[in-house]
Structures are given as structure tokens and as C-alpha cells.
Protein backbone atom coordinates (compact mmCIF):
# COMPACT_ATOMS: atom_id res chain seq x y z
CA UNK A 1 12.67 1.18 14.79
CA UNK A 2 9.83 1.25 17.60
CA UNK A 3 7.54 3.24 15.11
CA UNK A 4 8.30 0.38 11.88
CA UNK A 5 7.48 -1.98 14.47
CA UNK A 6 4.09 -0.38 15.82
CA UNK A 7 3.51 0.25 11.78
CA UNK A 8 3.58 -3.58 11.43
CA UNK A 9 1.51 -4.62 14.24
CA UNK A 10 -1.19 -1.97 12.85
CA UNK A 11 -1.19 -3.52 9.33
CA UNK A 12 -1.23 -7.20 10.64
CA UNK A 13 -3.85 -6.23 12.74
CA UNK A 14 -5.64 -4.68 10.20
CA UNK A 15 -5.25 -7.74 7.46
CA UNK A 16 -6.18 -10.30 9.54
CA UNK A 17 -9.34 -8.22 10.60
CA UNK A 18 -9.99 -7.79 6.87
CA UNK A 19 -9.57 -11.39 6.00
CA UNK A 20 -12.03 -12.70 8.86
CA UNK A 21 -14.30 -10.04 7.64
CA UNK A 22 -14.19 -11.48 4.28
CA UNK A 23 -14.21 -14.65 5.06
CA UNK A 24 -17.24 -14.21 7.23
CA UNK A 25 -19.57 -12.93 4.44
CA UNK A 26 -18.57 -15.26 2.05
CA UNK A 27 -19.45 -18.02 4.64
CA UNK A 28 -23.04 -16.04 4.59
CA UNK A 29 -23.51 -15.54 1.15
CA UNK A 30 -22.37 -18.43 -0.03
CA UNK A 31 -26.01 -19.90 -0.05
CA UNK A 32 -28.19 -17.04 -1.49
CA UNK A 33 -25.25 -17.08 -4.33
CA UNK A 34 -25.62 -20.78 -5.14
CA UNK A 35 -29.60 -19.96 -4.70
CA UNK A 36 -29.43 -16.80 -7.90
CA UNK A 37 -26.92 -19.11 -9.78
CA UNK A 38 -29.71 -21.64 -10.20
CA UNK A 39 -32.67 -19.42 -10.50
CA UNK A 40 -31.17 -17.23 -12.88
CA UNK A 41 -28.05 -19.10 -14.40
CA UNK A 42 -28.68 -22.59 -14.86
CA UNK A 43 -32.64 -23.44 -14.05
CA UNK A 44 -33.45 -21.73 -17.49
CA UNK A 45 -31.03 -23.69 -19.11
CA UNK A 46 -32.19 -27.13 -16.78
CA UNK A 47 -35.80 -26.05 -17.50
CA UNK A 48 -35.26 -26.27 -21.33
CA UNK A 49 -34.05 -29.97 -21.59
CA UNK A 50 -35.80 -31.88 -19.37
CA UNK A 51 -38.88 -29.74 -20.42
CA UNK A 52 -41.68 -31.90 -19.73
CA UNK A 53 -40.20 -33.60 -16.46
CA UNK A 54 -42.84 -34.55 -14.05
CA UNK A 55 -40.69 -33.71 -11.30
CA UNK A 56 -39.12 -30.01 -10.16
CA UNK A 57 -35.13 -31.04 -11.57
CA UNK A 58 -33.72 -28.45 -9.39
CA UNK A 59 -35.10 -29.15 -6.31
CA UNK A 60 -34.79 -32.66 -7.37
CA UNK A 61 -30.75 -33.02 -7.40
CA UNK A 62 -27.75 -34.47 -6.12
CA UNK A 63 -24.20 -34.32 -5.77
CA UNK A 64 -20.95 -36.59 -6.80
CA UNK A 65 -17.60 -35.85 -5.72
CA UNK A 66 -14.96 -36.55 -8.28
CA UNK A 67 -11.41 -35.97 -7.46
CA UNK A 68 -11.11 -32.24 -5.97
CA UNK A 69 -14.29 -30.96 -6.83
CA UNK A 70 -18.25 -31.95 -6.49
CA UNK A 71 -20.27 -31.99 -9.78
CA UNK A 72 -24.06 -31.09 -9.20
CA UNK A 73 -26.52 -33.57 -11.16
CA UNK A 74 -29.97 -32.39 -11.70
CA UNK A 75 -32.72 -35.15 -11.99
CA UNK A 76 -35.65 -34.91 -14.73
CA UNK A 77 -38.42 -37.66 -14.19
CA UNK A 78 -39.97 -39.31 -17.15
CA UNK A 79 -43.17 -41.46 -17.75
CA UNK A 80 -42.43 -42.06 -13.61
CA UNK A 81 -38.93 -43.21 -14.25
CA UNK A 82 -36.30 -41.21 -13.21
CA UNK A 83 -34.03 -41.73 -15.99
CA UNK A 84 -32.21 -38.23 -17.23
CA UNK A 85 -29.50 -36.18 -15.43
CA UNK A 86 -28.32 -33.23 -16.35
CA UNK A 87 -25.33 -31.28 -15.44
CA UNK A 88 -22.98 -27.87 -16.46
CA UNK A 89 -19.18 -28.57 -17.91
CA UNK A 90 -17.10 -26.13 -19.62
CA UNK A 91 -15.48 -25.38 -23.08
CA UNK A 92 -13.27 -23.20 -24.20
CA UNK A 93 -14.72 -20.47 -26.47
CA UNK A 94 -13.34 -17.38 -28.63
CA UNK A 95 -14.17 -15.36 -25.59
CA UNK A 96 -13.59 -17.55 -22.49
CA UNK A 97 -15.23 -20.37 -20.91
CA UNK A 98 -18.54 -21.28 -22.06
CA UNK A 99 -20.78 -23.26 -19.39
CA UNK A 100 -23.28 -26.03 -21.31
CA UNK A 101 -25.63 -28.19 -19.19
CA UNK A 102 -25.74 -31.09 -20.85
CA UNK A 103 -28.68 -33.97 -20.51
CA UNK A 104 -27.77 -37.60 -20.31
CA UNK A 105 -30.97 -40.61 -20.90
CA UNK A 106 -29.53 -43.12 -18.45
CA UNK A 107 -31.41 -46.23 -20.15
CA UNK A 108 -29.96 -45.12 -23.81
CA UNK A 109 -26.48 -43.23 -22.79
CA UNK A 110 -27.95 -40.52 -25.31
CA UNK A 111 -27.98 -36.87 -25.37
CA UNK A 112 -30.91 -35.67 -23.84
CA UNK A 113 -30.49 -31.87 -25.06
CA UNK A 114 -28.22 -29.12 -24.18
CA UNK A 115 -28.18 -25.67 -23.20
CA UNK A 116 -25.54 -22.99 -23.02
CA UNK A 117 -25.31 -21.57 -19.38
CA UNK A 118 -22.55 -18.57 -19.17
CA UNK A 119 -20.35 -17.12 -22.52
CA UNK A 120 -18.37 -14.34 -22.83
CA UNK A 121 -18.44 -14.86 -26.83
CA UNK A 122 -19.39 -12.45 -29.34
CA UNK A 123 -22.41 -10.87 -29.25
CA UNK A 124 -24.26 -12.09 -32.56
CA UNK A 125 -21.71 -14.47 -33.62
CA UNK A 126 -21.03 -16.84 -30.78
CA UNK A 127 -23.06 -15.48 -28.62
CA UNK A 128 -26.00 -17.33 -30.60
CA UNK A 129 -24.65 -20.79 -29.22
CA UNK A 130 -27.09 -19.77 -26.19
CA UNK A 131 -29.99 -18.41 -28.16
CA UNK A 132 -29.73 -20.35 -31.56
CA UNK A 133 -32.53 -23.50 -30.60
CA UNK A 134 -31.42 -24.93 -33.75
CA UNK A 135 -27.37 -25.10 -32.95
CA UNK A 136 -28.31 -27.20 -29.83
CA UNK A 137 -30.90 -29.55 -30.99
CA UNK A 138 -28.04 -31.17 -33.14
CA UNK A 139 -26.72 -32.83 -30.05
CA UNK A 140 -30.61 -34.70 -29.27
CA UNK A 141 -29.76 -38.40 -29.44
CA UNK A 142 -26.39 -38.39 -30.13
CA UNK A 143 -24.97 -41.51 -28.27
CA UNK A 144 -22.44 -40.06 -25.74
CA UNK A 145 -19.95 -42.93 -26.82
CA UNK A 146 -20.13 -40.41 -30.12
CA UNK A 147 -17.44 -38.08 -31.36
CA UNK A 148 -18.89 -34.42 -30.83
CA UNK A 149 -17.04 -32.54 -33.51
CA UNK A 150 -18.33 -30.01 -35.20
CA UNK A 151 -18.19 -30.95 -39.48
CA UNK A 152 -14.99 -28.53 -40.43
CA UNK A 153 -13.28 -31.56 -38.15
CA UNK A 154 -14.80 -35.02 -38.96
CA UNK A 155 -18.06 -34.46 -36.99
CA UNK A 156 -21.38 -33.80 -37.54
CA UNK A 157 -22.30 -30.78 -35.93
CA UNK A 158 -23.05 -28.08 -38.33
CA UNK A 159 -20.51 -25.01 -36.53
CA UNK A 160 -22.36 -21.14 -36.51
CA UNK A 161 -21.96 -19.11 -39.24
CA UNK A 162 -19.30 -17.07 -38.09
CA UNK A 163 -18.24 -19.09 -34.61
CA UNK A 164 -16.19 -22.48 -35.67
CA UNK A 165 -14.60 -21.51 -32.18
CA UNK A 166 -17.43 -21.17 -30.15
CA UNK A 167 -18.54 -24.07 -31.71
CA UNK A 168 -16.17 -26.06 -31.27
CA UNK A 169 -16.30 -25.00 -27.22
CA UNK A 170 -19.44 -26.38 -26.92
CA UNK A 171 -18.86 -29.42 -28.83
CA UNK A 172 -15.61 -29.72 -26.67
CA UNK A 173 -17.82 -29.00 -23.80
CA UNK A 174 -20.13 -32.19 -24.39
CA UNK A 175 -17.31 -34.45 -24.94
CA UNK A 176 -16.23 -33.51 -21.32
CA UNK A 177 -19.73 -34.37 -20.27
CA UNK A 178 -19.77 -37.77 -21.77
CA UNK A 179 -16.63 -38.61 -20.37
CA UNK A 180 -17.83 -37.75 -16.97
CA UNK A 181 -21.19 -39.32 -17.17
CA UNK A 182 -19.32 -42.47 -18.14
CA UNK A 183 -16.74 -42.36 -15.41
CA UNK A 184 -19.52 -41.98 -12.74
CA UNK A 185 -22.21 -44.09 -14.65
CA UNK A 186 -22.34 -46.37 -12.05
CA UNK A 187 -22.86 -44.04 -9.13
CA UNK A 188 -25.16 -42.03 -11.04
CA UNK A 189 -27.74 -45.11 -11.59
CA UNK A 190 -27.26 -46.20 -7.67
CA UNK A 191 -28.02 -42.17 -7.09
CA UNK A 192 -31.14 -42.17 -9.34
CA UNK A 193 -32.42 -45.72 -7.55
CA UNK A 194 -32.20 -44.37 -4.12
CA UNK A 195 -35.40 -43.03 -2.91
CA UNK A 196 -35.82 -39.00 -2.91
């Protein structure tokens, strides 16, 4: 009995140890993380819609909290106004989630432009929903009070060859956005007025 007991004392020991341990380097990491997500993850995806913003969009962001979680919106600057934000929501693709950061014009409620972030989709079939310029131009304009559909269901987003699924993700994906950027509208616009 003495020995079970030791035994546990050793392994609670030796969990909690672990845990702090754990916790500790996430608490340290947590910041150079965030840092490569952006770099490497979503600035070359940010730095292909608001192409042509006079101001840096990623050092140039803020943050809403909605509900349980905080949703990142990344400011572009244009003709000195700042007037676009852009921000990542997620789909559901053939493979998993797909990440899209999606554009919104705050004086027009249109689609800036889009850009697939993360996929795990095929490789040459959905996959191309991230490389295909020509998939995600279709969006440009589109009035986010729009039904984002690809054309198989109503809608007029011509789907990939190959990837109605995937297609559908991403079109699911910037429905999501819209309904977000709508929702927070308001605090968005006070966001954007208050000085940097």
C-alpha cells in the first residue's frame, strides 16, 4: 500500500512538473508563433489584396472581440483613406479547413479580393484555390450583402475543375466573412477613425 502510495505522489509530482513546463514555453512562444504565422502564413496572402496600400497592413492592425474569441483585422490605406480591412475565416474543404483572408471596402461593403491562407486539399485539384489568381479574382466587387455560391448551386462563382468542394469551402468561407464584417460594421468604422 505504502509503495502505490509513494508511486502516486511520484507521478503527480511528475505531471504537474510537466504541465508547468509546458505551460511555461507556450507562454514564451506564444509571440514568435503569432510573429511566423504572419510573416509566413497570412502577410503573403494580406500582401496580395490590399496590394498597393500606402500603409504596412500588418503592422497596421487591430483586434475585435466577438463572443469567445478575438478576430484580427488588418488595415490597407487607400488614396490616404483608410478604408479596407481584411481578415482570415474558415471553410470547410474536401481535405479540412481552408483559411481565406478576405478584403472588405468599408465605403462600398464590397469584396476587396481574397486569398487562401492554409488547405489541406488536394494537391492539383483543390489545392489550386491558393495558387489559381483567376479562382479568386471572381470574388473582386462582389457586394458582401451577395450570395457567394459557387454556379453548380445558384451562384456565380465558376467552381475548379475538379474541386466543387473546395470550392464551395471558400465560397462558404466568404459568406462567413460577410456576415462578420456586417455584425461588427459599426465597430470596425469607429476602429478605422481612431487615430493609429
Amino acid at each position: 500500500m505504502r509503495e502505490m502510495i509513494r508511486l502516486f505522489v511520484v507521478v503527480t509530482l511528475f505531471s504537474a512538473v510537466a504541465g508547468g513546463l509546458l505551460a511555461f514555453v507556450q507562454n514564451k512562444t506564444e509571440a514568435q508563433i503569432e510573429l511566423q504565422q504572419l510573416t509566413f502564413v497570412k502577410g503573403p496572402a494580406i500582401d496580395q489584396i490590399l496590394k498597393g496600400a500606402s500603409n504596412k497592413p500588418l503592422d497596421d492592425r487591430f483586434k475585435i472581440k466577438e463572443d469567445d474569441h478575438e478576430i484580427t483585422f488588418f488595415v490597407g490605406e487607400f488614396d490616404g483613406k483608410r478604408n479596407t480591412v481584411a481578415f482570415e475565416v474558415f471553410g470547410k474543404g474536401f481535405g479540412g479547413d481552408i483559411g481565406v483572408m478576405v478584403a472588405i471596402n468599408v465605403d462600398d461593403d464590397k469584396i476587396a479580393g481574397i486569398a487562401v491562407t492554409t488547405n489541406s486539399e488536394t494537391p492539383g485539384m483543390g489545392s489550386r484555390a491558393k495558387t489559381d489568381p483567376s479562382f479568386s479574382a471572381q470574388f473582386k466587387g462582389m457586394p458582401v450583402k451577395d450570395s457567394f455560391k459557387v454556379k453548380a448551386d445558384g451562384g456565380d462563382v465558376d467552381a475548379l475543375s475538379g474541386a466543387t468542394i473546395t470550392s464551395r469551402g471558400v465560397c462558404g468561407a466568404v459568406t462567413d466573412a460577410a456576415k462578420i464584417y456586417m455584425r461588427l460594421k459599426d465597430q470596425i468604422i469607429k476602429k478605422l477613425k481612431t487615430p493609429k
